[in-house]
N, C-alpha and C. Protein backbone atom coordinates (compact mmCIF):
# COMPACT_ATOMS: atom_id res chain seq x y z
N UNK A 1 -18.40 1.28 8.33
CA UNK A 1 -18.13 2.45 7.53
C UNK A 1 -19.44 2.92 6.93
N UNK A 2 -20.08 4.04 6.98
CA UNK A 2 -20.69 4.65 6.34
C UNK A 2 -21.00 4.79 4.81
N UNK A 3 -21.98 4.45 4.18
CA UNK A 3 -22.14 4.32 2.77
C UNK A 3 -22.27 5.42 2.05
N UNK A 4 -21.01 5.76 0.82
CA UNK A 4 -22.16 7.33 0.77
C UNK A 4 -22.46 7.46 -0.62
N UNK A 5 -23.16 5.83 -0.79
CA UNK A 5 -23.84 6.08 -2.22
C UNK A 5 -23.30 5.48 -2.84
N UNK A 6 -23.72 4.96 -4.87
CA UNK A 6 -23.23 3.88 -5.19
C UNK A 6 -21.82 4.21 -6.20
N UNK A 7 -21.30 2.98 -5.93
CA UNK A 7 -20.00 2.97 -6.86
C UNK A 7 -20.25 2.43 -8.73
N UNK A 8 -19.94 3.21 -9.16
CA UNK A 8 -19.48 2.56 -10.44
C UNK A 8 -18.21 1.99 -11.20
N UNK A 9 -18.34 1.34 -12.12
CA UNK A 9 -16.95 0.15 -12.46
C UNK A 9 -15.71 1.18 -12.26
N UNK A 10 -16.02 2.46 -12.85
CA UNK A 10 -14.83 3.86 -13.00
C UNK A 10 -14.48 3.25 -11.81
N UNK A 11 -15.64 3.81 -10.90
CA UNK A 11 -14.62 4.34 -9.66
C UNK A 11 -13.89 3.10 -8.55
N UNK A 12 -14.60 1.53 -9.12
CA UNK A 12 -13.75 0.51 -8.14
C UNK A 12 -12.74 0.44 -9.18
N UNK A 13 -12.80 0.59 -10.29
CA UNK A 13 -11.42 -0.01 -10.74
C UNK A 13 -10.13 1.50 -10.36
N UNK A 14 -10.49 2.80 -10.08
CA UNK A 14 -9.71 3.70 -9.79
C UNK A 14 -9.66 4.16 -8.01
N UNK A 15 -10.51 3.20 -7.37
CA UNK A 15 -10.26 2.89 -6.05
C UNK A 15 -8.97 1.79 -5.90
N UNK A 16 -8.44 0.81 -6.15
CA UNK A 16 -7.87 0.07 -6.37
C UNK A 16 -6.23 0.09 -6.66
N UNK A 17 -6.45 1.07 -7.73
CA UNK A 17 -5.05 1.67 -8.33
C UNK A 17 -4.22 2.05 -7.04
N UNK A 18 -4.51 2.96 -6.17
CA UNK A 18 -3.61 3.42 -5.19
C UNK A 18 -2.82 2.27 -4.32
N UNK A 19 -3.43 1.28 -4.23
CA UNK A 19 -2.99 0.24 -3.67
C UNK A 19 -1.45 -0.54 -4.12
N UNK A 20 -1.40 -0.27 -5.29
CA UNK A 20 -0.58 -0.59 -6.17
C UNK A 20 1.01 -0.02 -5.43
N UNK A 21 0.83 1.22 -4.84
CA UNK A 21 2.08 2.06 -3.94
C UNK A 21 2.39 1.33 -2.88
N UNK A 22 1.66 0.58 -1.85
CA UNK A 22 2.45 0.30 -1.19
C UNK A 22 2.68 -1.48 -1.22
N UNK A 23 1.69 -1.99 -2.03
CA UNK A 23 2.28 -3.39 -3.05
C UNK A 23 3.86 -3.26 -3.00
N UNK A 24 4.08 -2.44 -3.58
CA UNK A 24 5.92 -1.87 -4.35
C UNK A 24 6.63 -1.76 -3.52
N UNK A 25 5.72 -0.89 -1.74
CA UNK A 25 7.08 -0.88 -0.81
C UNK A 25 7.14 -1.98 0.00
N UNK A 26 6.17 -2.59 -0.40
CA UNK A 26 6.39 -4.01 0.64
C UNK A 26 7.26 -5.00 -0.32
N UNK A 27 7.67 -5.00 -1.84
CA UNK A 27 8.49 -6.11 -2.13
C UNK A 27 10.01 -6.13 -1.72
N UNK A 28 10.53 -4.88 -1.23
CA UNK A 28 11.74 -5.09 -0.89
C UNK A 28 11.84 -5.80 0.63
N UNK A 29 10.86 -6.11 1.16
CA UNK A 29 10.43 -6.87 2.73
C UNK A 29 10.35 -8.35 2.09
N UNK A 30 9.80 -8.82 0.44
CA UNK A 30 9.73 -10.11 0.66
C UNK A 30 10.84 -10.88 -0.14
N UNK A 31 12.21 -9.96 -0.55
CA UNK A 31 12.82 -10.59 -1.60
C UNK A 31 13.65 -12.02 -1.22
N UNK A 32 14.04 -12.52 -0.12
CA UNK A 32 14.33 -13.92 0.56
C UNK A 32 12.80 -14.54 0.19
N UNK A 33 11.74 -14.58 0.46
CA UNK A 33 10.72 -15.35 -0.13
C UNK A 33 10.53 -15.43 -1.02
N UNK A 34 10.94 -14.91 -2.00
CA UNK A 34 10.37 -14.90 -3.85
C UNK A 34 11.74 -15.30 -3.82
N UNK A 35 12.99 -15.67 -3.31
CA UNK A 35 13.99 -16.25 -3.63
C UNK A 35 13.57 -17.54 -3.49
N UNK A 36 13.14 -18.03 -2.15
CA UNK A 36 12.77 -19.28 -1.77
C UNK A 36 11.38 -20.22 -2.72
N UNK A 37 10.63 -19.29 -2.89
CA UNK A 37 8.95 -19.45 -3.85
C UNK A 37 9.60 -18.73 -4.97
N UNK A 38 10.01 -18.60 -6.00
CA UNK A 38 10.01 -18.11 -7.57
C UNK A 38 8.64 -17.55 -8.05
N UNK A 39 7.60 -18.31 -7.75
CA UNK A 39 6.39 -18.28 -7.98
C UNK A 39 5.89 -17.09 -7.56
N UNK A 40 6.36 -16.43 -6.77
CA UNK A 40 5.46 -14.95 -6.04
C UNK A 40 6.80 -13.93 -7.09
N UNK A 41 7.32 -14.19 -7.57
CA UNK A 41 7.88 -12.98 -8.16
C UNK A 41 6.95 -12.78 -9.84
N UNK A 42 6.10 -13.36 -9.42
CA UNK A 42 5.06 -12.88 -10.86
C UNK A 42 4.28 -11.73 -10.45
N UNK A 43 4.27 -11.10 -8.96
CA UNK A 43 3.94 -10.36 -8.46
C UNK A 43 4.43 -9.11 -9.52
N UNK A 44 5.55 -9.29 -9.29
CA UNK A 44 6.57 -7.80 -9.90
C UNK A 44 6.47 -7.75 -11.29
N UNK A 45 5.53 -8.27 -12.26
CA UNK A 45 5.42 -8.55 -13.22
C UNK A 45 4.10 -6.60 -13.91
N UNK A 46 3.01 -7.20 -13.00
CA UNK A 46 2.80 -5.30 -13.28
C UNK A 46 3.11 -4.69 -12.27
N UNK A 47 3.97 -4.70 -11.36
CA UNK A 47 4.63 -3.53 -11.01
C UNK A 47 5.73 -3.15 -11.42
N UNK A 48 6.03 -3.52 -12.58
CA UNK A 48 7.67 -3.36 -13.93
C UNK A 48 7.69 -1.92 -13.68
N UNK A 49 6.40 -1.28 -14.71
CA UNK A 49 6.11 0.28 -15.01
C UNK A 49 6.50 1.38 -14.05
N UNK A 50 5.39 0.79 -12.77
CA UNK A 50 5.82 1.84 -11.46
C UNK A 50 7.06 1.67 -10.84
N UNK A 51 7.57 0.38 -11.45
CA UNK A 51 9.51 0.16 -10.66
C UNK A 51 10.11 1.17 -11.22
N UNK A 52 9.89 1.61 -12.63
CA UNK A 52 10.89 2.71 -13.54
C UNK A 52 10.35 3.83 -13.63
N UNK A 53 8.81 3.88 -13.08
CA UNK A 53 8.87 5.62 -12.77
C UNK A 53 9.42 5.81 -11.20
N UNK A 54 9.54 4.40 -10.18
CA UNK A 54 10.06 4.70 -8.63
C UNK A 54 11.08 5.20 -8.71
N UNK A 55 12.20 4.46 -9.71
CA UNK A 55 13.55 4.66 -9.67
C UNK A 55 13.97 6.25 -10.54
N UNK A 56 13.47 7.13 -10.29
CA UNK A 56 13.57 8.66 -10.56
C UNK A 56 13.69 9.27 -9.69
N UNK A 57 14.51 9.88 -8.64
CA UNK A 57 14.83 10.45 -7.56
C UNK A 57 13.70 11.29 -7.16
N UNK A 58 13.34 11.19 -6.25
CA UNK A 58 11.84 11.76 -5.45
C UNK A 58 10.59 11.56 -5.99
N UNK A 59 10.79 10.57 -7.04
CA UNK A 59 9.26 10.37 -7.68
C UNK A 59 8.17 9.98 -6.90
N UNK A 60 8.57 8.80 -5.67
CA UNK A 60 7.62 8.74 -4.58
C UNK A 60 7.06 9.89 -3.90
N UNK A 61 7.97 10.84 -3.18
CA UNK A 61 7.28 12.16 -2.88
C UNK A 61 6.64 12.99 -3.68
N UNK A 62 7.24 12.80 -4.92
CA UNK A 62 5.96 13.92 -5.58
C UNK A 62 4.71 13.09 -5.87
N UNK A 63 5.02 11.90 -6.41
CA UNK A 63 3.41 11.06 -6.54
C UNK A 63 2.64 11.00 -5.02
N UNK A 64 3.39 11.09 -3.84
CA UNK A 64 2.63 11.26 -2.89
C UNK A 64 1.56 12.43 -2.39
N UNK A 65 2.60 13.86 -2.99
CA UNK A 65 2.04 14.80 -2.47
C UNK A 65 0.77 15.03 -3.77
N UNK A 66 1.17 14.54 -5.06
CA UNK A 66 0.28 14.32 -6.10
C UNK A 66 -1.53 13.72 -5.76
N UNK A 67 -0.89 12.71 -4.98
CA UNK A 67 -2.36 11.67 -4.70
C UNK A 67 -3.05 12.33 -3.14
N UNK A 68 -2.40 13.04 -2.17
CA UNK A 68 -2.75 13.48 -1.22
C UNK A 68 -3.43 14.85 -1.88
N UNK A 69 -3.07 15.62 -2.29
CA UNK A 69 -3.54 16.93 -2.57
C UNK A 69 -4.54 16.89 -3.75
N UNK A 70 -4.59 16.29 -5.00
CA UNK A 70 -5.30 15.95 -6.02
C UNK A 70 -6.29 14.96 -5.87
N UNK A 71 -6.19 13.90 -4.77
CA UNK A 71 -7.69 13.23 -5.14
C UNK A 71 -7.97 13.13 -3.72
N UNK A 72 -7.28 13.21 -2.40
CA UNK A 72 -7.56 12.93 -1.00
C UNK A 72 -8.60 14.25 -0.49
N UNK A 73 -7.94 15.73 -1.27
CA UNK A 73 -8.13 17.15 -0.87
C UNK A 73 -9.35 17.00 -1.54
N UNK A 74 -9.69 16.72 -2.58
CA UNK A 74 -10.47 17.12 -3.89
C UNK A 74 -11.99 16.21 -3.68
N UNK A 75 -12.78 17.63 -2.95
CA UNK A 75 -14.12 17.27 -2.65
C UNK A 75 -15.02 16.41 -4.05
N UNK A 76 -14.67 16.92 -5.11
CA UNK A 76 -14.87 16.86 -6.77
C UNK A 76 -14.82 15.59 -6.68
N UNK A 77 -14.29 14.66 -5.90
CA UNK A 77 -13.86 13.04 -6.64
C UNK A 77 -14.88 12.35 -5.57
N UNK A 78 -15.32 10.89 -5.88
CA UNK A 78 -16.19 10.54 -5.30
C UNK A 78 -15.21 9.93 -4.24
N UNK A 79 -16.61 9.69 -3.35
CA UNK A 79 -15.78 9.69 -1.22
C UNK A 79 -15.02 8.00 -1.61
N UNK A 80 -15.57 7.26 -1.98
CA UNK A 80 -14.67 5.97 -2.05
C UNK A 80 -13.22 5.97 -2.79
N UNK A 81 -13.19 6.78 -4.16
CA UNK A 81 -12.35 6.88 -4.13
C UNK A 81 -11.14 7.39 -3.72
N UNK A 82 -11.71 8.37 -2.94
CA UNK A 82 -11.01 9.55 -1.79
C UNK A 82 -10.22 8.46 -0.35
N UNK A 83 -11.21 7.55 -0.23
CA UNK A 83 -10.99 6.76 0.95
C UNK A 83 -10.01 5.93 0.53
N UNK A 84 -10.47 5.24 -0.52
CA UNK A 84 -9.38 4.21 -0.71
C UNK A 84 -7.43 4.64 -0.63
N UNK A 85 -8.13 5.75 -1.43
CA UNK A 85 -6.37 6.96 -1.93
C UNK A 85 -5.55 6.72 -0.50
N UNK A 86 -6.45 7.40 0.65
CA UNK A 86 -6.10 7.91 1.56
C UNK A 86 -5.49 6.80 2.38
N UNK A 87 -6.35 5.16 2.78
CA UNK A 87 -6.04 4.37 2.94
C UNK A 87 -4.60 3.50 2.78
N UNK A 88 -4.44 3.86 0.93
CA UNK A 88 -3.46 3.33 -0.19
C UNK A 88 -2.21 4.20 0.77
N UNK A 89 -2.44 5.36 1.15
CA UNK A 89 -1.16 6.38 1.53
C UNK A 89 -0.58 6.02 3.08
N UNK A 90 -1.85 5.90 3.88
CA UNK A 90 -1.23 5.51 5.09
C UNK A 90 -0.87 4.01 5.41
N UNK A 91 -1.17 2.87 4.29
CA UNK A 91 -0.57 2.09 4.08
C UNK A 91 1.04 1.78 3.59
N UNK A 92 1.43 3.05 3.17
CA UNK A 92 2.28 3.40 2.54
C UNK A 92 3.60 3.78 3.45
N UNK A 93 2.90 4.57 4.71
CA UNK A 93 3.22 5.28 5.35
C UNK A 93 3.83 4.38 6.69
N UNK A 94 3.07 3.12 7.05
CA UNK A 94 3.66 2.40 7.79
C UNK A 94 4.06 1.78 7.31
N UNK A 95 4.76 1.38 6.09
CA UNK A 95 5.37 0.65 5.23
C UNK A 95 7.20 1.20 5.32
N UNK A 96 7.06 2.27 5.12
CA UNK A 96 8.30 3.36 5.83
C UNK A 96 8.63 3.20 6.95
N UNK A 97 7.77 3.54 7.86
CA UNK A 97 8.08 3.59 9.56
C UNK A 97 8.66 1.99 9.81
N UNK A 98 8.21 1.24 9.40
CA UNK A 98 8.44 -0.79 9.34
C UNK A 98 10.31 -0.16 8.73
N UNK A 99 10.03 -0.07 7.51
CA UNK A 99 11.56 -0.04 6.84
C UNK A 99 12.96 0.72 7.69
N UNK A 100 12.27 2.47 8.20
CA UNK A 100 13.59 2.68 9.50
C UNK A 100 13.83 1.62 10.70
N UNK A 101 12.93 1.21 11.11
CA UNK A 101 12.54 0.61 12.19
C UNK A 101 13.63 -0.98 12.05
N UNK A 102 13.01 -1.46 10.67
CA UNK A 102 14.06 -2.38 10.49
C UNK A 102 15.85 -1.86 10.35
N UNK A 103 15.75 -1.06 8.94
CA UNK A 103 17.28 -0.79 9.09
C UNK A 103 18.00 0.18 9.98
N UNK A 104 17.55 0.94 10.93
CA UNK A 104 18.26 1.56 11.69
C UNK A 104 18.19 0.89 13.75
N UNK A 105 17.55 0.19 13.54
CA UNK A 105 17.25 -0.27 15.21
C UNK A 105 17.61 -1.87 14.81
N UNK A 106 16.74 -2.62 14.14
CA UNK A 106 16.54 -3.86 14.53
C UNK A 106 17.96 -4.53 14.10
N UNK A 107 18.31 -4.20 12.75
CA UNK A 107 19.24 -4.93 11.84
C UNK A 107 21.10 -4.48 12.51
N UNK A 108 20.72 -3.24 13.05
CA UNK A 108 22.24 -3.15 13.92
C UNK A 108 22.43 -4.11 15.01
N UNK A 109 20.95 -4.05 15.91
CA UNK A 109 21.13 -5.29 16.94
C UNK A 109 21.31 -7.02 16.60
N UNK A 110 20.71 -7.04 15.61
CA UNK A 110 20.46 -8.58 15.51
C UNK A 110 21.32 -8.95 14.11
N UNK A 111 21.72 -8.05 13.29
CA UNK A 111 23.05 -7.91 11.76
C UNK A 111 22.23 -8.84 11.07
N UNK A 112 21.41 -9.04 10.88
CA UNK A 112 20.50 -9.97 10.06
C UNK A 112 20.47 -11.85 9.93
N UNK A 113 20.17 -12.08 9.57
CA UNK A 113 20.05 -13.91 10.28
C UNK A 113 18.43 -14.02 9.83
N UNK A 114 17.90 -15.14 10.90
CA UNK A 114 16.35 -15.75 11.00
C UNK A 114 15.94 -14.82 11.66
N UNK A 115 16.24 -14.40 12.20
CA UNK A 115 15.17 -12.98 13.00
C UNK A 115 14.31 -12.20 12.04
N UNK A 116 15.56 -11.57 11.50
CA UNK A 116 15.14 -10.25 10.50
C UNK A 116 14.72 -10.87 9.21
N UNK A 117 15.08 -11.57 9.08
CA UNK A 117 14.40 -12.15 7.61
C UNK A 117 12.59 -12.71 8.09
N UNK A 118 12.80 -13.54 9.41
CA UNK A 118 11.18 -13.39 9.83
C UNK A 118 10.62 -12.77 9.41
N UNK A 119 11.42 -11.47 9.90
CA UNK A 119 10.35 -10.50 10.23
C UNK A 119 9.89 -9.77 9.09
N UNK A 120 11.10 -9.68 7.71
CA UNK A 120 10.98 -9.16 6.70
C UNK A 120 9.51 -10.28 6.19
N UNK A 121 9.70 -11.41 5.88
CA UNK A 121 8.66 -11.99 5.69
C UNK A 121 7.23 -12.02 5.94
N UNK A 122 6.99 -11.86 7.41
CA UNK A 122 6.01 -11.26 7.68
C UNK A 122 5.40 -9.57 7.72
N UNK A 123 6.14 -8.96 7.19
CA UNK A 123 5.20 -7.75 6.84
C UNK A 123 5.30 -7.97 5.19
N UNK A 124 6.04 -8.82 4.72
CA UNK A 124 5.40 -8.86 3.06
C UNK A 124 4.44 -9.46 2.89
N UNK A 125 4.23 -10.29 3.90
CA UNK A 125 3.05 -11.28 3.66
C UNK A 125 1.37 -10.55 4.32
N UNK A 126 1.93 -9.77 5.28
CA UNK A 126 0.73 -8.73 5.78
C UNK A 126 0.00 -7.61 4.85
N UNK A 127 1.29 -7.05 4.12
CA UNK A 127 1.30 -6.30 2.98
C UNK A 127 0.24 -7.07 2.01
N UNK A 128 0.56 -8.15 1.25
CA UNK A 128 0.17 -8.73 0.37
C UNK A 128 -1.31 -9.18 0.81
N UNK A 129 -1.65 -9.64 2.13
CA UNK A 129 -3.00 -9.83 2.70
C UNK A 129 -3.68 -8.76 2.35
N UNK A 130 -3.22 -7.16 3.57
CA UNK A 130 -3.67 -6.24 3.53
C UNK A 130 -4.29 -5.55 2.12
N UNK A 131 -3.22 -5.65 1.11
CA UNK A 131 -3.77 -5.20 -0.36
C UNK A 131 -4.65 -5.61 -1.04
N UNK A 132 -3.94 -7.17 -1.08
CA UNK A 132 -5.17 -8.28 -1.81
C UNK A 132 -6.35 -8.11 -1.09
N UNK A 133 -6.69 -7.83 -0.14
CA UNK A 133 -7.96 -7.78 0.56
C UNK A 133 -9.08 -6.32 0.61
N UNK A 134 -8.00 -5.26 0.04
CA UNK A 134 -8.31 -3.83 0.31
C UNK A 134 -8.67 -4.26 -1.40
N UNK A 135 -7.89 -4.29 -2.40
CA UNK A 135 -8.66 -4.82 -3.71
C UNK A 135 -9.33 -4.99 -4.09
N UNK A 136 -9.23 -6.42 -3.04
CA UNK A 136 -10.84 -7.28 -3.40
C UNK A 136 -12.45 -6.43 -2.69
N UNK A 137 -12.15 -5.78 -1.94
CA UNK A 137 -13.28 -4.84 -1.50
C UNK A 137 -13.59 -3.83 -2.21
N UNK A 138 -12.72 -3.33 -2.76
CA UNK A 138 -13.19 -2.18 -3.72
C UNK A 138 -13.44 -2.29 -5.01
N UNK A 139 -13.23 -3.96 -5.70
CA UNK A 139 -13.30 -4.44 -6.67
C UNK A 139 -15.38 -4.70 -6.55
N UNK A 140 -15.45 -5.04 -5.08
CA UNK A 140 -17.00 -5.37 -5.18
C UNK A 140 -17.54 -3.57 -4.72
N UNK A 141 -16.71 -2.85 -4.64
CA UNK A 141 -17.74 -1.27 -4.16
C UNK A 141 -17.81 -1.69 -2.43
N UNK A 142 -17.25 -2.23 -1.85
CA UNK A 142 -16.90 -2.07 -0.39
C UNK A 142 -15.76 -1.19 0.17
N UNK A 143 -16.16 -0.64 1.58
CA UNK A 143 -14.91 0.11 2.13
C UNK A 143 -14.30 -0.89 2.48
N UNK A 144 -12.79 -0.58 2.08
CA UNK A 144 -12.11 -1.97 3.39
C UNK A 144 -11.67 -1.90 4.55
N UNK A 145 -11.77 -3.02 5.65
CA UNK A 145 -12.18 -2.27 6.81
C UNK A 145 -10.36 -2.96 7.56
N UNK A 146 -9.66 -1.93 7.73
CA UNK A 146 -8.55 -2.33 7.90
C UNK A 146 -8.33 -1.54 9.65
N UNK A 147 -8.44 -2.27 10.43
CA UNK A 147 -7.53 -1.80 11.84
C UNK A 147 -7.03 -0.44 11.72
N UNK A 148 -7.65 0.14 12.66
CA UNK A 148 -6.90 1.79 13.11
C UNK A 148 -6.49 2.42 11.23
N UNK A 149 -6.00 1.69 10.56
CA UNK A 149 -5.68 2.46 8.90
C UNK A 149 -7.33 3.02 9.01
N UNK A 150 -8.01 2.30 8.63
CA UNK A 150 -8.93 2.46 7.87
C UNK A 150 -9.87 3.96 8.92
N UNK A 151 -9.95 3.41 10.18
CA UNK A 151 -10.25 4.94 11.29
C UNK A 151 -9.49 6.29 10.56
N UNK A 152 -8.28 5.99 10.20
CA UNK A 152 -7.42 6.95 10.44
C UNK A 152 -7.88 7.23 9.07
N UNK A 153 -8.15 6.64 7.73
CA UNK A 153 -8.20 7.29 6.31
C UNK A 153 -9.59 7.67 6.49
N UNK A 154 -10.58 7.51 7.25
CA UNK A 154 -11.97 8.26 7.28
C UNK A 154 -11.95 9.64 7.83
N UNK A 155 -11.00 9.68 8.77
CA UNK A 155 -11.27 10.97 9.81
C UNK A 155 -10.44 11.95 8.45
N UNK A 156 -9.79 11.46 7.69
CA UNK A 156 -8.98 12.83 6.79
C UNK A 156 -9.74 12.78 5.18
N UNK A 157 -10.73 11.91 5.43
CA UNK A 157 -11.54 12.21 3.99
C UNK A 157 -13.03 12.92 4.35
N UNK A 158 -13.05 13.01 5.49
CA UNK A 158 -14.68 13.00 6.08
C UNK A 158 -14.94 14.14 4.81
């Protein structure tokens, strides 16, 4: 990834924040594991706040079109934090496509069991990699370099 200059504390600690969105859509993928581990439901501990502004009918779409148009559009904001946003969204975005995918195809064929709970497991746990790791990069002023996401959040911040 291309450097485009230095970060300050502002902007890794407000690179970071966006990440926080799809944290939230991946816990309904790990709730059989935080049943099984107790211990990972300290997770949901700061995501309390954004649980009770989620639960407001379309609050996700407007905070989406909020963070796409206000800091993704907005030449004004610095490029990392632009990247990260953008990143945070299309993380977000296959986080959805995973969720039809599960409840309208997989879960009619297979009615749920060890399959689907697998599988729920493993994208919470990808989720939780993917974030913790996109975090920890922008916590040090790094891009994070995430598979095809990360291609795809450069070409719409260029």
């Amino acid at each position: 990834m291309t450097w485009r200059g230095t970060t300050t504390v502002a902007d890794r600690i407000f690179a970071c924040l966006p990440y926080l969105i799809p944290l939230l859509y991946g816990v309904p993928f790990g709730i059989s594991l935080m049943m099984q581990f107790p211990i990972l439901s300290v997770l949901l501990i700061p995501l309390s706040p954004l649980m009770q502004v989620y639960s407001i009918p379309f609050a996700g779409l407007i905070i989406f079109f909020i963070l796409f148009m206000a800091v993704v559009r907005n030449p004004n904001i610095n490029h990392f934090i632009r990247f990260n946003t953008m990143q945070a969204i299309l993380m977000n975005i296959v986080l959805f496509l995973c969720s039809l995918v599960m409840n309208y195809i997989l879960q009619p064929v297979f009615g749920g069991g060890l399959v689907i709970e697998t599988l729920n497991n493993t994208i919470f746990l990808g989720v939780l990699a993917a974030v913790g790791y996109a975090i920890a990069q922008s916590i040090m002023g790094r891009y994070a370099e995430i598979p095809t996401i990360s291609e795809a959040a450069y070409t719409q911040v260029r």
